[in-house]
C-alpha atoms as a PDB file:
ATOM      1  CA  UNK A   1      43.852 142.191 138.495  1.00  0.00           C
ATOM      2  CA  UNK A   2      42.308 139.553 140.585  1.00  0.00           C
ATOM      3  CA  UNK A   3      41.720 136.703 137.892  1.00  0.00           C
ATOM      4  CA  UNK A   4      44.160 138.380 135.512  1.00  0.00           C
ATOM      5  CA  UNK A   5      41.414 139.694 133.125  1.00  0.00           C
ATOM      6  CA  UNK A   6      42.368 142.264 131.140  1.00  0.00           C
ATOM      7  CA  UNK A   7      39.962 144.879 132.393  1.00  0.00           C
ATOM      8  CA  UNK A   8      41.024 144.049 136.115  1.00  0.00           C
ATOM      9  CA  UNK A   9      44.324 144.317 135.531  1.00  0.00           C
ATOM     10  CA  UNK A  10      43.438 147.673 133.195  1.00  0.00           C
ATOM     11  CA  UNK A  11      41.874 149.286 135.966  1.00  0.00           C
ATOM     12  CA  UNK A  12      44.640 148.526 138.223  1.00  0.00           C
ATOM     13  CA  UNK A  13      47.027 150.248 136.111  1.00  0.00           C
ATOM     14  CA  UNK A  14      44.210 153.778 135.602  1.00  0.00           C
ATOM     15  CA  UNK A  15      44.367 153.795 139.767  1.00  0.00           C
ATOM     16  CA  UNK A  16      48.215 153.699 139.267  1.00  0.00           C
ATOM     17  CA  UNK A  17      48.524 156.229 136.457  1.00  0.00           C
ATOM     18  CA  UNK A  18      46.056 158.451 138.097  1.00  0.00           C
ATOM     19  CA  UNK A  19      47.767 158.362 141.357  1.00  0.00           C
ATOM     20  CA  UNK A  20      51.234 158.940 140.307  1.00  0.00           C
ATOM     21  CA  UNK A  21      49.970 162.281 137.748  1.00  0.00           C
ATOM     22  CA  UNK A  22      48.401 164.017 140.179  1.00  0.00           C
ATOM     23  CA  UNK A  23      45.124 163.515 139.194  1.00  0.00           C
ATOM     24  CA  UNK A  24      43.433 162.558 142.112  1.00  0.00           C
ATOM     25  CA  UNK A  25      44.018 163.972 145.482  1.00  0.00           C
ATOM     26  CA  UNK A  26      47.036 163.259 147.830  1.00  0.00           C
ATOM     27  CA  UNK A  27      45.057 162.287 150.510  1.00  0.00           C
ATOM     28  CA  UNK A  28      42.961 159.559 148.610  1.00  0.00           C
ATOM     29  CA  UNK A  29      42.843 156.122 150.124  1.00  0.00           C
ATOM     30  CA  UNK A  30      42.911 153.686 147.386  1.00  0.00           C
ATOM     31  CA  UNK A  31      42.675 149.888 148.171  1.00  0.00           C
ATOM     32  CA  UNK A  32      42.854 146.713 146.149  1.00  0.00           C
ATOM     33  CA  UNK A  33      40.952 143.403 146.328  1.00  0.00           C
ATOM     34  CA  UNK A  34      42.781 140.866 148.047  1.00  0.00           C
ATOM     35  CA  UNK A  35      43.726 138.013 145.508  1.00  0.00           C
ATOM     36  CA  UNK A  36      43.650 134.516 147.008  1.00  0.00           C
ATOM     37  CA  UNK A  37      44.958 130.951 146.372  1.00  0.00           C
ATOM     38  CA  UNK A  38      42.162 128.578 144.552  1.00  0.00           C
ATOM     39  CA  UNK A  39      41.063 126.896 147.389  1.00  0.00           C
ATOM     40  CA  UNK A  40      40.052 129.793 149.158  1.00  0.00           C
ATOM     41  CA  UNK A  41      38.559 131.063 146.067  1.00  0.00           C
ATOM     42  CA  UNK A  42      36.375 128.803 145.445  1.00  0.00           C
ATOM     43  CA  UNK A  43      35.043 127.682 149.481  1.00  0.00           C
ATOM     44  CA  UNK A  44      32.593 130.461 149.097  1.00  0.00           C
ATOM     45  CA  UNK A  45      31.302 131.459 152.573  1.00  0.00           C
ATOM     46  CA  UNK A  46      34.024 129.315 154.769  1.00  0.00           C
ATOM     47  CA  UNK A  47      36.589 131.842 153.922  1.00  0.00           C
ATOM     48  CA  UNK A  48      35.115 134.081 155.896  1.00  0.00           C
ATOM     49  CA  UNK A  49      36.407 132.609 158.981  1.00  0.00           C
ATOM     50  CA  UNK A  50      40.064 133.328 157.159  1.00  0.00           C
ATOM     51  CA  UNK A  51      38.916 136.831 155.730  1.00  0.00           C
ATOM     52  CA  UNK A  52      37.711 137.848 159.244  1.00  0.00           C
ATOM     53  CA  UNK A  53      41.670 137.831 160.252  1.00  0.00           C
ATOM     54  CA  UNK A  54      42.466 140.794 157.671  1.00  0.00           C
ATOM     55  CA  UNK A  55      42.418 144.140 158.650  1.00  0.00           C
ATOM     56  CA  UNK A  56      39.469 145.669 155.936  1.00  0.00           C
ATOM     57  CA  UNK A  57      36.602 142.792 155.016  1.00  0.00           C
ATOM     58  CA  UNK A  58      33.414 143.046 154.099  1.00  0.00           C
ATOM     59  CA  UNK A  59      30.703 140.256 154.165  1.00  0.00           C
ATOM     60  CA  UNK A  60      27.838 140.452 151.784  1.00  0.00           C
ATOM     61  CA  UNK A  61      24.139 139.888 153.622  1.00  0.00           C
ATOM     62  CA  UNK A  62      21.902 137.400 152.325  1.00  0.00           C
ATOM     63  CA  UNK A  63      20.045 140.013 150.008  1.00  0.00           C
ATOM     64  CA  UNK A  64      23.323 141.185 148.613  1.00  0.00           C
ATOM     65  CA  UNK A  65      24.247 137.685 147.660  1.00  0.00           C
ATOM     66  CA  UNK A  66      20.521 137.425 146.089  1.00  0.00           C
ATOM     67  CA  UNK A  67      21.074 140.600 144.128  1.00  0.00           C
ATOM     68  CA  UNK A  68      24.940 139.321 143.000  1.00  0.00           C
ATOM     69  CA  UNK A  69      23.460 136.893 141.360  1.00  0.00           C
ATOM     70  CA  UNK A  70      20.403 137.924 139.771  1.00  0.00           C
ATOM     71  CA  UNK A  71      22.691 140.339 138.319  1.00  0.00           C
ATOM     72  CA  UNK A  72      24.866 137.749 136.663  1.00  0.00           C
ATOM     73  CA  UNK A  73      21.919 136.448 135.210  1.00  0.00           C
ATOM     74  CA  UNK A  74      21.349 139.347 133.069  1.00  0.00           C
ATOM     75  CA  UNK A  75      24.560 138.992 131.696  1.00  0.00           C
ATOM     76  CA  UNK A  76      23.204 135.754 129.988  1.00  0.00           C
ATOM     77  CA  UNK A  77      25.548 135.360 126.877  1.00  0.00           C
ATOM     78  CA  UNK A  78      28.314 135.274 129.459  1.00  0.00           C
ATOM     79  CA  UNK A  79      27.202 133.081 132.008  1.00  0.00           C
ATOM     80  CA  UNK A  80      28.661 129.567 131.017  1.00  0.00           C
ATOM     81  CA  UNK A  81      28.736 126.658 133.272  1.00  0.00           C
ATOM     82  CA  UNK A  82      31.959 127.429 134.587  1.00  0.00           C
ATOM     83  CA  UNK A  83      30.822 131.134 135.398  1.00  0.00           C
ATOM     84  CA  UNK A  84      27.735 129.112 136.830  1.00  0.00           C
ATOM     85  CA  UNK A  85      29.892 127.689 139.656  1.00  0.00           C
ATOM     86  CA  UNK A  86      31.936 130.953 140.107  1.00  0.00           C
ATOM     87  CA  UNK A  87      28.329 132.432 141.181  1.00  0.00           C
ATOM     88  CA  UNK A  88      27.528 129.317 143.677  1.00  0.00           C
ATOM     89  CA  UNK A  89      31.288 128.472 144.875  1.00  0.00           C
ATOM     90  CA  UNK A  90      33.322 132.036 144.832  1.00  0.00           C
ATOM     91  CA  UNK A  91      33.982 133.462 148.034  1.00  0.00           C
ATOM     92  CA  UNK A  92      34.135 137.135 146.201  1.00  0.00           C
ATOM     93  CA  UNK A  93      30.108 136.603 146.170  1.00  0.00           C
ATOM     94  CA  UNK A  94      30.331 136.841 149.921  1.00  0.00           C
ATOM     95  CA  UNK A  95      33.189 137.630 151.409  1.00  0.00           C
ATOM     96  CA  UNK A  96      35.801 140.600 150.212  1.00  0.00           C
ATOM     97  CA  UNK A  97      39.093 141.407 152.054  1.00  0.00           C
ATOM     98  CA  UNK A  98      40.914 144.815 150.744  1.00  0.00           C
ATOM     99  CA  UNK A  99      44.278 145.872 151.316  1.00  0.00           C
ATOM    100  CA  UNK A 100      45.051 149.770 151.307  1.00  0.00           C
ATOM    101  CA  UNK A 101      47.799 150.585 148.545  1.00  0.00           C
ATOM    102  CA  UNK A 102      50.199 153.628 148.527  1.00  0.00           C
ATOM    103  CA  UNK A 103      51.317 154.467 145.147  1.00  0.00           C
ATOM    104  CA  UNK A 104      54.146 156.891 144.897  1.00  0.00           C
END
């Protein structure tokens, strides 16, 4: 998982599982978030100059970014101070790069 919660890192190992009992199809593409070194976690929009450089990225519009975080703010008994600065600072509010993943 990318921030080593446990439902990240959970859901990681259903894709796995799934994959290697045959319960998906063969010719499913699966791919993973990208995990990233603090500093580029936290420069928000400036690491999409660095994202831009990896094969699969996507770059959330203005109104997506708007909807991110109105939906963090129903999650209200959640969203801490630190959380509050994930919302303003991440770069996974704007910028996502994905690696494909081939699990045998």
């Amino acid at each position: 998982g990318v921030s080593g919660h446990p439902n990240h890192i959970a859901t990681s190992k259903g894709v796995t599982y799934a994959c290697k009992n045959s319960l998906v199809s063969s010719d499913t593409l699966i791919y993973q978030l990208d995990s990233v070194n603090v500093i580029r976690k936290y420069s928000s929009f400036m690491d999409c100059f660095i994202s831009c450089t990896s094969k699969i990225y996507m770059i959330a519009s203005l109104r997506d970014i708007i909807n991110i975080q109105g939906a963090m703010k129903h999650h209200g008994s959640q969203l801490t101070w630190f959380r509050k600065l994930y919302v303003v600072f991440s770069r996974y509010m704007v910028v996502n790069s994905l690696r494909s993943v081939s699990v045998q």
